[in-house]
C-alpha atoms as a PDB file:
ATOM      1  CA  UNK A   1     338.981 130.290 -16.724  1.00  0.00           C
ATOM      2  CA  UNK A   2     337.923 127.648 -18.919  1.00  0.00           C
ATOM      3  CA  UNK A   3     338.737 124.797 -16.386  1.00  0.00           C
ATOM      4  CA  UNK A   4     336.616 126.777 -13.411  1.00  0.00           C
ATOM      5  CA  UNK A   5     333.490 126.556 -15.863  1.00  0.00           C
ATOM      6  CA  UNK A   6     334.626 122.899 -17.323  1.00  0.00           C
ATOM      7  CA  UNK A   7     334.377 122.259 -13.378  1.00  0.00           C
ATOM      8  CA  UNK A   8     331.353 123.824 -12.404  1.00  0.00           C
ATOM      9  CA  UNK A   9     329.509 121.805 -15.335  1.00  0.00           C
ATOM     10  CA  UNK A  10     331.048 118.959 -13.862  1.00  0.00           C
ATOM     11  CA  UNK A  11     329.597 119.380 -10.770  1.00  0.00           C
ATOM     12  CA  UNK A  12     325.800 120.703 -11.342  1.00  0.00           C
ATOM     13  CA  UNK A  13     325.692 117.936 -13.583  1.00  0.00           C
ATOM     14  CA  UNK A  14     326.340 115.322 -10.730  1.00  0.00           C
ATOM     15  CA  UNK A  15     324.670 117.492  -8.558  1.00  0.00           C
ATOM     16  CA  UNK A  16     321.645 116.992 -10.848  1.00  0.00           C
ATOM     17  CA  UNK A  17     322.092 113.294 -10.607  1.00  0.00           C
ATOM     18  CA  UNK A  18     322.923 112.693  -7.130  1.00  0.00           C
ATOM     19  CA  UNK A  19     319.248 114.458  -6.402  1.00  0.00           C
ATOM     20  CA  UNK A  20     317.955 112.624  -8.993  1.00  0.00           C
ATOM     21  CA  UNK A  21     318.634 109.348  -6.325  1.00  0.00           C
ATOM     22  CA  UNK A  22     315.663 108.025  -4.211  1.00  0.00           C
ATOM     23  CA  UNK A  23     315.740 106.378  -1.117  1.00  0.00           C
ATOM     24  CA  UNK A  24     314.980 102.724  -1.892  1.00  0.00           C
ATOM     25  CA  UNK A  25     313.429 100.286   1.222  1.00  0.00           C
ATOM     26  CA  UNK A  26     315.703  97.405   1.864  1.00  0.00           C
ATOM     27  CA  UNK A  27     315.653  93.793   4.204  1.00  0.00           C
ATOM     28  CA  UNK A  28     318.805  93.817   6.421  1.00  0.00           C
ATOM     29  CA  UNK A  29     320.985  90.039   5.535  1.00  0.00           C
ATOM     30  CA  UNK A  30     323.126  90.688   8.022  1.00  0.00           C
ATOM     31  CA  UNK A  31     325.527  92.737   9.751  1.00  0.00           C
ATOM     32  CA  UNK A  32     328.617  91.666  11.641  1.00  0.00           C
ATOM     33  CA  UNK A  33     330.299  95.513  11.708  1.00  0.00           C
ATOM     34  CA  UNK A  34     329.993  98.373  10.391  1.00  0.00           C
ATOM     35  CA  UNK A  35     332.037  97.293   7.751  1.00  0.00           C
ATOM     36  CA  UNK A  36     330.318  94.346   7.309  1.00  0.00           C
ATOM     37  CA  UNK A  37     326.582  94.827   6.153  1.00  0.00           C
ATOM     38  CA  UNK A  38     324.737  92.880   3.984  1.00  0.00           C
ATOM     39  CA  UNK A  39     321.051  94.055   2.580  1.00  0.00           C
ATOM     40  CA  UNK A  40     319.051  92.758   0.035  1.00  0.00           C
ATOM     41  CA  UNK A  41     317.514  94.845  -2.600  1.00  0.00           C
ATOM     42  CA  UNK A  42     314.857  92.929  -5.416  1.00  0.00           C
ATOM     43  CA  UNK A  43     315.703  90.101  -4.574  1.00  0.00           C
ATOM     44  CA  UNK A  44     319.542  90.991  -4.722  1.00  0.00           C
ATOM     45  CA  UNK A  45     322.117  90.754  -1.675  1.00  0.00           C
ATOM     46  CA  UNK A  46     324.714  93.491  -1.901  1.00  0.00           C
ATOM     47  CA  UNK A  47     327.171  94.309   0.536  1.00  0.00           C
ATOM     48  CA  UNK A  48     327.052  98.008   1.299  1.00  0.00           C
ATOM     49  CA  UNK A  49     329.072 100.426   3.820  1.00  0.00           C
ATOM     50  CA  UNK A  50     328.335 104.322   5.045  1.00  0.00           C
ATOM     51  CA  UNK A  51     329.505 106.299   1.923  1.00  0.00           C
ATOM     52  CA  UNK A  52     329.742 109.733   4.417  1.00  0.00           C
ATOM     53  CA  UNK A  53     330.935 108.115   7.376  1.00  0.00           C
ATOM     54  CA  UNK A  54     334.419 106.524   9.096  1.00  0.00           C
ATOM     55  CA  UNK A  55     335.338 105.222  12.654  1.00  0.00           C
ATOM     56  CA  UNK A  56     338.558 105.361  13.961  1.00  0.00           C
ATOM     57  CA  UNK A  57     339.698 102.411  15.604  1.00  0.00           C
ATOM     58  CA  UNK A  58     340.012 102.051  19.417  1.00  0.00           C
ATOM     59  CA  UNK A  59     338.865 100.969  22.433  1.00  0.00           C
ATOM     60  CA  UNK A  60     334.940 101.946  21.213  1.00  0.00           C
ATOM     61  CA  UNK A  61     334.734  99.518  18.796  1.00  0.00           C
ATOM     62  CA  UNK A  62     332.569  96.480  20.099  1.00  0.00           C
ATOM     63  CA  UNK A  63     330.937  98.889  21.270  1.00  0.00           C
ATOM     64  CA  UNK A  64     330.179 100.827  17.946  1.00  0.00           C
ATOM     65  CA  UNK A  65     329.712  97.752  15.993  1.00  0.00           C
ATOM     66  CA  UNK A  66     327.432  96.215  18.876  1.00  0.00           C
ATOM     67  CA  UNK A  67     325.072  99.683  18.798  1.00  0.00           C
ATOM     68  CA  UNK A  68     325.070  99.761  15.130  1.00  0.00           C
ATOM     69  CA  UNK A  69     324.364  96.260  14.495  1.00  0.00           C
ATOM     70  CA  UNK A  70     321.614  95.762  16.995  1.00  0.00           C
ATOM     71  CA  UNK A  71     320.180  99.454  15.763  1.00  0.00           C
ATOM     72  CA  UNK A  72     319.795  97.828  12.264  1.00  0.00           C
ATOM     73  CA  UNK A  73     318.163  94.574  13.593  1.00  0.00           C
ATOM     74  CA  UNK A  74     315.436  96.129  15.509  1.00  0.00           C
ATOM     75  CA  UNK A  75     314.453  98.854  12.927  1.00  0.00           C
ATOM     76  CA  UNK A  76     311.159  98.413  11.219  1.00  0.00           C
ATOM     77  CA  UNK A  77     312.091 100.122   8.284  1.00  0.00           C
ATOM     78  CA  UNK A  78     315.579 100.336   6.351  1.00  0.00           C
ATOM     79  CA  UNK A  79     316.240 102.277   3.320  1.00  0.00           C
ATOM     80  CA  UNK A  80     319.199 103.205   1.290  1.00  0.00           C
ATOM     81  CA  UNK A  81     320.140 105.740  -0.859  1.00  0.00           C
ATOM     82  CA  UNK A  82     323.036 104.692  -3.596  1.00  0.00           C
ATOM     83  CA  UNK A  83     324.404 105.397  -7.234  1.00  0.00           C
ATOM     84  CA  UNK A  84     324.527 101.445  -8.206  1.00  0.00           C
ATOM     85  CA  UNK A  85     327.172 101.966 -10.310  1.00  0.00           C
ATOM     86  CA  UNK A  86     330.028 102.990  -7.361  1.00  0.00           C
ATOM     87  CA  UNK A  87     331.933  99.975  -5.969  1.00  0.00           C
ATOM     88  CA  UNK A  88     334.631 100.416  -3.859  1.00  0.00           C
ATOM     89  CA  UNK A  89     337.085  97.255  -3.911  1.00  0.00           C
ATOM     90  CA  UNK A  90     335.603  95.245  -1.554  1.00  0.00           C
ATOM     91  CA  UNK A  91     332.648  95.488  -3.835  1.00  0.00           C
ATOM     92  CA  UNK A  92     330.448  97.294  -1.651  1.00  0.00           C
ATOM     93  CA  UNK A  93     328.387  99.577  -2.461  1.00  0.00           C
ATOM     94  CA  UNK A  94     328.459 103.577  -0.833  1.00  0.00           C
ATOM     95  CA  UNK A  95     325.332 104.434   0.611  1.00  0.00           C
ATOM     96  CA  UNK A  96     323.334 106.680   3.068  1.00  0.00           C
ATOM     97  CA  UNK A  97     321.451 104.291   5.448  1.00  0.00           C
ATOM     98  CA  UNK A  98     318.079 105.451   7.100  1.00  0.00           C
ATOM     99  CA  UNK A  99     316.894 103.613   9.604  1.00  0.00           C
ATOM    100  CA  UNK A 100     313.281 104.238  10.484  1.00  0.00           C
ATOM    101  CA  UNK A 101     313.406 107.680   8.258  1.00  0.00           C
ATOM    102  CA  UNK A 102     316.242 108.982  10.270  1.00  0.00           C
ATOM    103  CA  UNK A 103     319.767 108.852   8.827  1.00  0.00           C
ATOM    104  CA  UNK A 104     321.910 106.679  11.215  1.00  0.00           C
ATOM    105  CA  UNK A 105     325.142 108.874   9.758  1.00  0.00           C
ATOM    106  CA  UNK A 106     323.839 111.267  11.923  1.00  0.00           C
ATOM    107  CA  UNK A 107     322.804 109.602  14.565  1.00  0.00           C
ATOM    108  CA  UNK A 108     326.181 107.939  14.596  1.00  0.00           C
ATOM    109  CA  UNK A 109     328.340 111.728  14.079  1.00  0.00           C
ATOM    110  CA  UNK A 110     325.935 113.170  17.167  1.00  0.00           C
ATOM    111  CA  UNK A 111     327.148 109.733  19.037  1.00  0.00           C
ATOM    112  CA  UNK A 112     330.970 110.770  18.428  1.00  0.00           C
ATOM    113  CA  UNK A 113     330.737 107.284  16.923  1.00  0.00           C
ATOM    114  CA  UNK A 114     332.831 108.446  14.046  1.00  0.00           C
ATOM    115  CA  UNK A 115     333.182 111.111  11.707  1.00  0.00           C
ATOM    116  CA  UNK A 116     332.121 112.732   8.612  1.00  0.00           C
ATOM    117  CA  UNK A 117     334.380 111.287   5.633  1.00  0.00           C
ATOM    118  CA  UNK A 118     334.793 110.362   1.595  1.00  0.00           C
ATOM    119  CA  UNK A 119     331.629 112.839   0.711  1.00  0.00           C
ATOM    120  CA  UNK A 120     331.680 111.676  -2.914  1.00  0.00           C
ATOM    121  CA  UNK A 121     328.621 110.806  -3.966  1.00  0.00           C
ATOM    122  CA  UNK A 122     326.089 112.690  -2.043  1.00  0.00           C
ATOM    123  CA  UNK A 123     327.043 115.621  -1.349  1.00  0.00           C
ATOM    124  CA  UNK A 124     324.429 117.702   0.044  1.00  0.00           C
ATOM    125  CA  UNK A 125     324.517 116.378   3.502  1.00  0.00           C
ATOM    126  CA  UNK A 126     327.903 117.197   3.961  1.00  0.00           C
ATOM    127  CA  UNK A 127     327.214 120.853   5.806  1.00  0.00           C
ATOM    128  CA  UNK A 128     324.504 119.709   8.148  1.00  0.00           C
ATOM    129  CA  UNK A 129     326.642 116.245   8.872  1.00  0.00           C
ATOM    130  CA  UNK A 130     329.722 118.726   9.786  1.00  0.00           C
ATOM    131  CA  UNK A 131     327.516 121.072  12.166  1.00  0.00           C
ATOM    132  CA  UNK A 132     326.710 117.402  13.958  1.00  0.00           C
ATOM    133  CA  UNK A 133     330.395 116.719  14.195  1.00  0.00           C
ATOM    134  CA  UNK A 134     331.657 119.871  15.320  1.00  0.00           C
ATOM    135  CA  UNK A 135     329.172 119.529  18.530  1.00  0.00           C
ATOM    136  CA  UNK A 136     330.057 116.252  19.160  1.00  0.00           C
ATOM    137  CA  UNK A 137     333.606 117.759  19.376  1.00  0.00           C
ATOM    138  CA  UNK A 138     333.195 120.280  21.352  1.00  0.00           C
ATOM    139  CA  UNK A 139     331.132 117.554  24.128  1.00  0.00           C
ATOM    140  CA  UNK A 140     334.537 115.714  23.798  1.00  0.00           C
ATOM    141  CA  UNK A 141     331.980 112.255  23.617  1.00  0.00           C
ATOM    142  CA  UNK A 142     332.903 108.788  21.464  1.00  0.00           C
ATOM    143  CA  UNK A 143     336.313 109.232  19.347  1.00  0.00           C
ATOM    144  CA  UNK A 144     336.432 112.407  20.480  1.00  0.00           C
ATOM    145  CA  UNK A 145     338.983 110.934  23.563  1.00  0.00           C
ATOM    146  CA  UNK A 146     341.644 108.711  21.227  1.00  0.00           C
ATOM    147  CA  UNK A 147     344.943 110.402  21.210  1.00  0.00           C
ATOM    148  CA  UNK A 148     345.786 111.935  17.849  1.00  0.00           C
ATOM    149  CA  UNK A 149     342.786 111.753  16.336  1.00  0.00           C
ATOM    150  CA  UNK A 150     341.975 114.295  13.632  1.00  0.00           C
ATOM    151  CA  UNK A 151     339.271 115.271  10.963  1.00  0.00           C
ATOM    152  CA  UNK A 152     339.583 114.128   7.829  1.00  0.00           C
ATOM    153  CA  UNK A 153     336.945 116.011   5.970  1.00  0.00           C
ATOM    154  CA  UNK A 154     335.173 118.673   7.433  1.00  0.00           C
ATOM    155  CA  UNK A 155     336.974 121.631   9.396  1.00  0.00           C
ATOM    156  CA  UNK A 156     334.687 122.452  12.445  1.00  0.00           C
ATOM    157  CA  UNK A 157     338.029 125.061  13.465  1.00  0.00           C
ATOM    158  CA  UNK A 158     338.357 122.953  16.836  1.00  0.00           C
ATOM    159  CA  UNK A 159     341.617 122.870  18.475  1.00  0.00           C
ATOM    160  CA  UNK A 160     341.364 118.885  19.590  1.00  0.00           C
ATOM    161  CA  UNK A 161     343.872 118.783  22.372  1.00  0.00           C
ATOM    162  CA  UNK A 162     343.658 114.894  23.389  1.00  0.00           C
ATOM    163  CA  UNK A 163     347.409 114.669  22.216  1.00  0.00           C
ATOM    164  CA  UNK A 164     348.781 117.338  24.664  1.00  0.00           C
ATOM    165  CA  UNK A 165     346.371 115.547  27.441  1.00  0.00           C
ATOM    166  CA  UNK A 166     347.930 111.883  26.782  1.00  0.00           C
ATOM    167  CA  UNK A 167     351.752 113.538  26.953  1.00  0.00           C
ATOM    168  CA  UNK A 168     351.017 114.826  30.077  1.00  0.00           C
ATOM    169  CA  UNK A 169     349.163 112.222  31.298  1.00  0.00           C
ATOM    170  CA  UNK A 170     352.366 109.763  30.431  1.00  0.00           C
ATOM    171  CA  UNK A 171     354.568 112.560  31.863  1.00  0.00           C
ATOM    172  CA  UNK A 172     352.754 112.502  35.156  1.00  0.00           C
ATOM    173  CA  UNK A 173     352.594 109.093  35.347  1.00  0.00           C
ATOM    174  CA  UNK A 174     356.462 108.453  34.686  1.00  0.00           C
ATOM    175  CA  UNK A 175     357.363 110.908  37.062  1.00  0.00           C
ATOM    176  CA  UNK A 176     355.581 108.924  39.976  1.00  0.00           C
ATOM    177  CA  UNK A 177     357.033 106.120  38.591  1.00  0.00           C
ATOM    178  CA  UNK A 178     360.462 108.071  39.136  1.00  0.00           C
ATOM    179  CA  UNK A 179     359.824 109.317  42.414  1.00  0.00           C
ATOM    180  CA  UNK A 180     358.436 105.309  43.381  1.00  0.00           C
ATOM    181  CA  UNK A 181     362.065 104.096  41.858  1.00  0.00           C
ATOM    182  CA  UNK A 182     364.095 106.892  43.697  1.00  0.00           C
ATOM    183  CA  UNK A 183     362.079 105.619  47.015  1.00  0.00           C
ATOM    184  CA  UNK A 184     362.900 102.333  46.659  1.00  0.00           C
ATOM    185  CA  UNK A 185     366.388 102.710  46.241  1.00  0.00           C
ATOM    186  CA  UNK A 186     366.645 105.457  48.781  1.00  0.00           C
ATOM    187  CA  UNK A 187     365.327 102.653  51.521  1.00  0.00           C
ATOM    188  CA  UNK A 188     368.146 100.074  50.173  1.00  0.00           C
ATOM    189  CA  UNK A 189     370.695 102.247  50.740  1.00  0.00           C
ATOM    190  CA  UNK A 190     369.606 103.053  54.488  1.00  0.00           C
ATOM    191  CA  UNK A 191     369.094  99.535  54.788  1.00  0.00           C
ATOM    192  CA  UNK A 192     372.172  98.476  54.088  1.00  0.00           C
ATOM    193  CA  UNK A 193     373.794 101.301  55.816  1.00  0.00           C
ATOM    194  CA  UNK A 194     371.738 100.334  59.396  1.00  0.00           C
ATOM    195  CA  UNK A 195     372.992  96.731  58.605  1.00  0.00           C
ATOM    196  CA  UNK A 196     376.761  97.981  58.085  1.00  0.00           C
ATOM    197  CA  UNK A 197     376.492  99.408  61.121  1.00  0.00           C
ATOM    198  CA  UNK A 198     375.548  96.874  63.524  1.00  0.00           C
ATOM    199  CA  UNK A 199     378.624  94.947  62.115  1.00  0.00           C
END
C-alpha cells in the first residue's frame, strides 16, 4: 500500500514537470538520419533524437531517413520540446519535434514510418500516438510489411500476421522450386533413356 502511493507521488510529480515543459523554436544544423540530427538552441548545437518514436530497420530506410530529413529542411518553423537534463549515451538529447506546429512523431506513426516507443519523458502523448499506430496497422502501410515485426510499447490488440505470410510465401516458393528440380531431372532421365535406346 505504501509503495502504490510512494508511486503515484512519483508520478504526478513528473507529471507536473513534464507539463511544466514548453516547446522551444530551434535552427535545424543538420540531419543525416533520423538518428542523426543536429539543432541549435541559444546559440548551442545539441544532437537530439525522437524521445517517443523507433524505426525498425529494413528495406524503408533511405527512404525514411530521405522523407524525414528533407521534411526538416524545408520546414519554416522547428521546435522542440525536452527535459535538458536527459542524455541518452550518445549524448543526445530526447525530444518531441514539431515541425511547422505539427508533431512529426505523428506524422511519422500515421506514415507506418515507425512506431510508438521509450515514452519516458512525456508521457501524455502516448494514448493519442497509440490510436495513430494502431490505424496504421490495421492499413498494413510502412513497417507494417517486415516479417516479425512487433510493438514494443503500445498494445493496439492487432494480430500482425506478416510472419505466417513470409512462411508461406517461402513455402510456396520452395515448392516450385521442387517441382522445377523434379522437372529437370525427370527430362534427364528420358533423355538418356531415348539415347540408350537408339544404341
Amino acid at each position: 500500500m505504501k509503495k502504490s502511493i510512494v508511486l503515484l507521488i512519483i508520478v504526478f510529480a513528473f507529471n507536473m514537470k513534464v507539463n511544466a515543459l514548453e516547446r522551444k523554436e530551434v535552427e535545424l544544423v543538420n540531419c543525416t538520419s533520423l538518428s542523426n540530427i543536429w539543432v541549435k538552441e541559444n546559440n548551442e548545437i545539441k544532437r537530439i533524437y525522437l524521445s517517443s518514436f523507433e524505426s525498425a530497420s529494413g528495406k524503408l530506410d533511405g527512404e525514411i531517413n530521405s522523407y524525414f530529413c528533407n521534411t526538416l529542411k524545408e520546414t519554416e518553423k522547428l521546435e522542440i520540446v525536452s527535459d535538458n537534463s536527459i542524455h541518452d549515451k550518445y549524448n543526445r538529447d530526447p525530444v518531441y519535434l514539431y515541425v511547422n506546429g505539427k508533431s512529426m512523431e505523428e506524422d511519422l506513426i500515421k506514415r507506418g514510418y515507425g512506431q510508438v516507443s521509450n515514452i519516458i519523458q512525456i508521457s501524455e502523448t502516448s494514448a493519442h500516438l497509440c490510436t495513430i499506430q494502431k490505424q496504421a496497422i490495421k492499413e498494413s502501410i510502412g513497417i507494417w510489411n517486415y516479417p516479425n515485426i512487433k510493438e514494443t510499447y503500445c498494445d493496439s490488440g492487432i494480430n500482425i500476421n506478416n510472419e505466417i505470410k513470409n512462411l508461406e510465401i517461402e513455402k510456396n516458393s520452395f515448392d516450385n522450386n521442387y517441382i522445377k528440380y523434379i522437372s529437370l531431372i525427370e527430362s534427364g532421365i528420358l533423355l538418356l533413356l531415348v539415347l540408350m535406346k537408339r544404341e
